[in-house]
Protein backbone atom coordinates (compact mmCIF):
# COMPACT_ATOMS: atom_id res chain seq x y z
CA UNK A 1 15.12 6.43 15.68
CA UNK A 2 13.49 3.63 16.92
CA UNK A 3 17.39 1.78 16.62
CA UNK A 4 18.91 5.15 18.64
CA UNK A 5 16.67 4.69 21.52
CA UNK A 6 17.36 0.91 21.62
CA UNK A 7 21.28 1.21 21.46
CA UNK A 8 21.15 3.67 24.67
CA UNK A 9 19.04 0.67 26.56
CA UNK A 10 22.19 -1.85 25.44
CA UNK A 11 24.64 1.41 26.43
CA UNK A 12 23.62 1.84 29.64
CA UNK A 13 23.71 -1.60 30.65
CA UNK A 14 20.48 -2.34 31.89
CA UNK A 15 20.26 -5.94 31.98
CA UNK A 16 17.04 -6.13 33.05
CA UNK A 17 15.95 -4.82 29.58
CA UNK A 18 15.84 -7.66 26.98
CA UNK A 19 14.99 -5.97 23.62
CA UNK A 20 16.60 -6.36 20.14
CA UNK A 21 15.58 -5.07 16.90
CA UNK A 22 15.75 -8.95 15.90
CA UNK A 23 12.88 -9.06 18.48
CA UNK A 24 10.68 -6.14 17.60
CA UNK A 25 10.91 -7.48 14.25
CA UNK A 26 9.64 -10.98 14.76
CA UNK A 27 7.22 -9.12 17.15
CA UNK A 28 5.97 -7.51 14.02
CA UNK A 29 6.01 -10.90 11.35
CA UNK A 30 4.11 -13.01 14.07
CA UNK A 31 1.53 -10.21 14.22
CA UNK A 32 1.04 -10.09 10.45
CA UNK A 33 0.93 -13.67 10.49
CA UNK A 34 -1.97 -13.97 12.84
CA UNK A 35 -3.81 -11.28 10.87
CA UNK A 36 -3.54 -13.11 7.70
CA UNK A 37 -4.74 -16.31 8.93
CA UNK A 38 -7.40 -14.55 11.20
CA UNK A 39 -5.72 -15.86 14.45
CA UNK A 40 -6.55 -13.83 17.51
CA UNK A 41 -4.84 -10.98 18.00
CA UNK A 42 -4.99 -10.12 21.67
CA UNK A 43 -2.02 -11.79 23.38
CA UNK A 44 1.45 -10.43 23.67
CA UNK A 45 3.89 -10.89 21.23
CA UNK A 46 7.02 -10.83 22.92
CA UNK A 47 8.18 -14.33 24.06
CA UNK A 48 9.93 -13.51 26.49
CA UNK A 49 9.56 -11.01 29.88
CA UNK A 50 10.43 -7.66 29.73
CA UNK A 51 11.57 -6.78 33.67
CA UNK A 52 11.22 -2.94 34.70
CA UNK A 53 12.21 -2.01 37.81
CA UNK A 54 11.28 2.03 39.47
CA UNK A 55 15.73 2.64 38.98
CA UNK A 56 15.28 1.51 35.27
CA UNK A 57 12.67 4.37 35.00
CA UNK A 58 15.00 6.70 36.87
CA UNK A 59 18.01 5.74 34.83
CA UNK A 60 15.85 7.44 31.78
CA UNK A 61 13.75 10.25 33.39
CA UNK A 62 13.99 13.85 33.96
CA UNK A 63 13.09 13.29 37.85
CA UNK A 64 12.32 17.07 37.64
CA UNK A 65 9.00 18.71 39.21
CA UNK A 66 7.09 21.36 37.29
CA UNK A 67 7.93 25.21 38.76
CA UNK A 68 5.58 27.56 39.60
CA UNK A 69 4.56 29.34 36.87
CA UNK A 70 5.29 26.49 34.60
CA UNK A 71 2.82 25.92 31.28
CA UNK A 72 1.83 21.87 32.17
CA UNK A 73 1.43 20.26 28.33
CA UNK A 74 -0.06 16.97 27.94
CA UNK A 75 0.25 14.56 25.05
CA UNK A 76 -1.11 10.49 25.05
CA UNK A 77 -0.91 7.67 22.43
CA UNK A 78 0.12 4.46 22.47
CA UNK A 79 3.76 4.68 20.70
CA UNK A 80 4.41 1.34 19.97
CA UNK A 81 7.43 0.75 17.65
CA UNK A 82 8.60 4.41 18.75
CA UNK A 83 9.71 6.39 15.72
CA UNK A 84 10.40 9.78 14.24
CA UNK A 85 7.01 10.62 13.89
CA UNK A 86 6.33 10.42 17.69
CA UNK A 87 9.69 12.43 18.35
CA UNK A 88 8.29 15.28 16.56
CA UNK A 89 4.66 15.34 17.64
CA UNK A 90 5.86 14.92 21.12
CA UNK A 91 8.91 18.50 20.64
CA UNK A 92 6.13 20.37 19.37
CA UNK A 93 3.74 19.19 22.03
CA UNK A 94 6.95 20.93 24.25
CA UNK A 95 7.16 23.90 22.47
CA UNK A 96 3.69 24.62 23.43
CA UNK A 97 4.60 25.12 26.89
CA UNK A 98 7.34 24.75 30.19
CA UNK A 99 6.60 20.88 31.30
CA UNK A 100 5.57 17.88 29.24
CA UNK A 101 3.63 14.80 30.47
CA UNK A 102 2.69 12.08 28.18
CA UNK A 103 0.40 9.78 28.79
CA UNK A 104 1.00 6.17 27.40
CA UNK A 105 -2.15 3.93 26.61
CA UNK A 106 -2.21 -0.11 28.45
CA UNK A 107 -2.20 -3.07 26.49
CA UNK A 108 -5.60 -3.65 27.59
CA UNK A 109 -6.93 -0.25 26.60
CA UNK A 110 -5.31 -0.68 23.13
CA UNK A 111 -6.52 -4.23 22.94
CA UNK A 112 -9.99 -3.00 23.40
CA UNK A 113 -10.14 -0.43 21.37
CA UNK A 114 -7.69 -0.89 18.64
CA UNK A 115 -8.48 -5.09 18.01
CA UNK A 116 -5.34 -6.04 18.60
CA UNK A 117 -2.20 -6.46 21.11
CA UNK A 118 0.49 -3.56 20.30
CA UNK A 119 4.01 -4.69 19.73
CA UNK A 120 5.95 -3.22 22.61
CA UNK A 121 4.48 -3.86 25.82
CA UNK A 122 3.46 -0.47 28.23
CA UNK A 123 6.78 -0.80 29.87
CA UNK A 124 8.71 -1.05 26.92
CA UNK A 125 6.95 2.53 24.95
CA UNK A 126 6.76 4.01 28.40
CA UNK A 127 10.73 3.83 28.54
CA UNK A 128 11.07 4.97 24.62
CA UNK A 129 9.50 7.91 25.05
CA UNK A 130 10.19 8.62 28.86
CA UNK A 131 14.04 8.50 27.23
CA UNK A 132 13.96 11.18 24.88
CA UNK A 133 14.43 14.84 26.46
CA UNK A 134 11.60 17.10 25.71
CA UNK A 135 9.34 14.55 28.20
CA UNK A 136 9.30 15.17 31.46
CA UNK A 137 6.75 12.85 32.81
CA UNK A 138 5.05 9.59 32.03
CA UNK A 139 1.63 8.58 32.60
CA UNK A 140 1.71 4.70 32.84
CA UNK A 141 -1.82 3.49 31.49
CA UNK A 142 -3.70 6.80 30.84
CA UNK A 143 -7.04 6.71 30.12
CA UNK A 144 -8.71 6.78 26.64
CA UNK A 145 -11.05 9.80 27.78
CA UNK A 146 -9.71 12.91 29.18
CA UNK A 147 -11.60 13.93 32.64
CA UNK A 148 -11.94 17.09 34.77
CA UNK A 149 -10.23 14.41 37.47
CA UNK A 150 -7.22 13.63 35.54
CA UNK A 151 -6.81 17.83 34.43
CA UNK A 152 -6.99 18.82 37.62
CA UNK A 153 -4.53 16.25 39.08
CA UNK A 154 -2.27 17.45 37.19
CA UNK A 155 -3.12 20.91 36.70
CA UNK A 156 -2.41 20.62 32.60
CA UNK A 157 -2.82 23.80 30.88
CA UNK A 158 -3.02 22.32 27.36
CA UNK A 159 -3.76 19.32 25.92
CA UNK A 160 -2.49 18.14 22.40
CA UNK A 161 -3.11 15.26 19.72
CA UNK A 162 -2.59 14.95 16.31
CA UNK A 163 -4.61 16.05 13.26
CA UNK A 164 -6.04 12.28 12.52
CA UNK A 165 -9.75 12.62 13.93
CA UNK A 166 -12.43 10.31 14.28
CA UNK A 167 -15.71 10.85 15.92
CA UNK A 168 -13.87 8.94 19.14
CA UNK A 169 -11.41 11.22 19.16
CA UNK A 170 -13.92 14.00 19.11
CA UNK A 171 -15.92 11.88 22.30
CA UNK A 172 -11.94 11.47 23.92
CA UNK A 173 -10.96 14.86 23.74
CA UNK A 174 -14.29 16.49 24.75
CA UNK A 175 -13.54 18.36 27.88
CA UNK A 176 -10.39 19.47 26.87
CA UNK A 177 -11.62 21.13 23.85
CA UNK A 178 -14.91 22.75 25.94
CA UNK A 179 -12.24 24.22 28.42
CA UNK A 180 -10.90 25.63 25.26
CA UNK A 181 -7.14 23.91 25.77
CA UNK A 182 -7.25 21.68 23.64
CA UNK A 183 -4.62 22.12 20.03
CA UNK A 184 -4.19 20.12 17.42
CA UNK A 185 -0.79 19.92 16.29
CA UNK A 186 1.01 18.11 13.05
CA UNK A 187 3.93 16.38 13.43
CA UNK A 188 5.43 17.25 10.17
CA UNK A 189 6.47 13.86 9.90
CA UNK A 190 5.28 11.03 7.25
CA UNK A 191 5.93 8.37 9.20
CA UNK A 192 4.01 6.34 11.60
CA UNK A 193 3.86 2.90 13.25
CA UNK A 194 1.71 1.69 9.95
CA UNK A 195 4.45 2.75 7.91
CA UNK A 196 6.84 0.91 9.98
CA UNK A 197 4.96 -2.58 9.73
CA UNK A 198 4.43 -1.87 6.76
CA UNK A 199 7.80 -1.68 5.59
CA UNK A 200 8.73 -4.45 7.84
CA UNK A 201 6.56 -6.82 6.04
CA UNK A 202 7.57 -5.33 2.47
CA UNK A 203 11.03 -6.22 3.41
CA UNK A 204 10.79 -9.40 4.73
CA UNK A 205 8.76 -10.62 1.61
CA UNK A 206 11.55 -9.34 -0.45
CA UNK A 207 13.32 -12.34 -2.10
CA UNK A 208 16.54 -11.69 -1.50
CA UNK A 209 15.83 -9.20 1.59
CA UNK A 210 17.16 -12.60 4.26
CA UNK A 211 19.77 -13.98 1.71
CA UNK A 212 23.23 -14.58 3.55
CA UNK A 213 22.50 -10.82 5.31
CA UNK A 214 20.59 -12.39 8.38
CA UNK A 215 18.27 -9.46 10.33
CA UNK A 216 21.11 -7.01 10.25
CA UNK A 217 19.72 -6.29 6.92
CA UNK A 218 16.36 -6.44 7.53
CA UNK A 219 17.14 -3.84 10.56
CA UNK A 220 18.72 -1.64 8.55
CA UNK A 221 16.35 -1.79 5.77
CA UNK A 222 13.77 -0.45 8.25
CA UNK A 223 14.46 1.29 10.46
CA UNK A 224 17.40 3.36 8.40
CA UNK A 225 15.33 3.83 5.25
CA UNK A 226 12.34 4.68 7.18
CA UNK A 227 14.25 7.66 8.65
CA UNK A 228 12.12 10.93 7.73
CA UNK A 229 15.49 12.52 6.53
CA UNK A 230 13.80 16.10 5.96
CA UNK A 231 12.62 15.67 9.97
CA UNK A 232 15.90 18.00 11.86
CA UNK A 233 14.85 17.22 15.70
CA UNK A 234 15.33 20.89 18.10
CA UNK A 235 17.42 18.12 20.92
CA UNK A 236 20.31 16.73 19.49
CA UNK A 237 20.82 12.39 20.08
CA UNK A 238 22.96 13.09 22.62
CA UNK A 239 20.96 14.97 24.43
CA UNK A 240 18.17 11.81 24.54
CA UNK A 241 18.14 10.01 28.35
């Protein structure tokens, strides 16, 4: 899925957008490089900069307003490497109510709390989700810890995450779950950004997984065998953007 939402960037000629799956996927060895030789791990991994402009944002959004009346649904996470999994936690976060806003994490915030730089910059899993129908609204840097402030701002009806739980998450989701709007929702799906490295790394190692193929094979190796095949998303691909 990951590979979808990256073709539509190339489709719809935004030149300001630099991002390849040859990228993403060096992104990911020089990560697992720097963890196996206990380098730090809190600087980008790009090489390059990615260049986001407010009409790149519009090119991908909704632009739409909640109605009156509307149920407001909020989701947050990080989404880096963007995959099936976070398609189908983020349509049943919809189906829950009338207007979706997800919230996407900062580098920083993930640095701090996670160890470690993620692999897509904000801008770059802000636009992968913001580009996939059932979200109507993006949260650029939302905070860790869900406040009355940030509820009321938005006047969110329900908040959602997913069924991994950790005393944090207990601490992070606090008021929601006192105000009683808080549900905990399963994806469905098996796979995850772990998964993806994961398999990115088990590939790479392969002997023969380079040999005259280049990174096409590598790519499709991935990011086609990852696919959760049993996974039937409610918004057909041509409905994403």
């Amino acid at each position: 899925m990951l590979l979808i939402i990256l073709l539509l960037l190339l489709l719809t000629n935004i030149t300001a957008i630099s991002v390849s799956l040859k990228d993403i996927i060096e992104r990911a060895l020089r990560m697992h490089s720097a963890m196996r030789n206990g380098e730090p791990l809190g600087s980008p991994w790009q090489e390059g900069i990615f260049l986001a402009t407010s009409e790149t944002f519009k090119l991908f959004g909704s632009s739409s307003k909640p109605k009156a009346g509307d149920k407001i649904v909020y989701a947050c996470g990080a989404f880096d490497l963007f995959n099936v999994g976070h398609l189908a936690f983020l349509e049943r976060a919809k189906s829950l109510g009338d207007y979706l806003i997800v919230g996407v994490y900062s580098d920083e915030e993930i640095i701090q709390t996670e160890g470690y730089h993620p692999i897509m910059s904000l801008y770059e899993r802000a636009l992968c989700a913001f580009a996939y129908k059932p979200v109507d609204e993006i949260l650029l840097g939302a905070p860790k810890f869900i406040e009355e402030e940030l509820l009321e701002r938005f006047k969110i009806d329900i908040v959602v995450r997913g069924i991994a739980t950790s005393s944090f998450d207990q601490e992070r989701f606090a008021v929601p779950k006192k105000r009683g709007i808080l549900r905990i929702i399963d994806s469905g799906s098996s796979v995850t950004t772990e998964t993806i490295l994961e398999r990115i790394i088990e590939t790479r190692s392969s002997p023969d997984s380079m040999k005259n193929e280049g990174t096409s094979r590598l790519c499709n190796d991935v990011f086609y065998n990852e696919m959760d095949i049993t996974y039937n998303p409610q918004y057909p691909v041509e409905q994403i953007g």
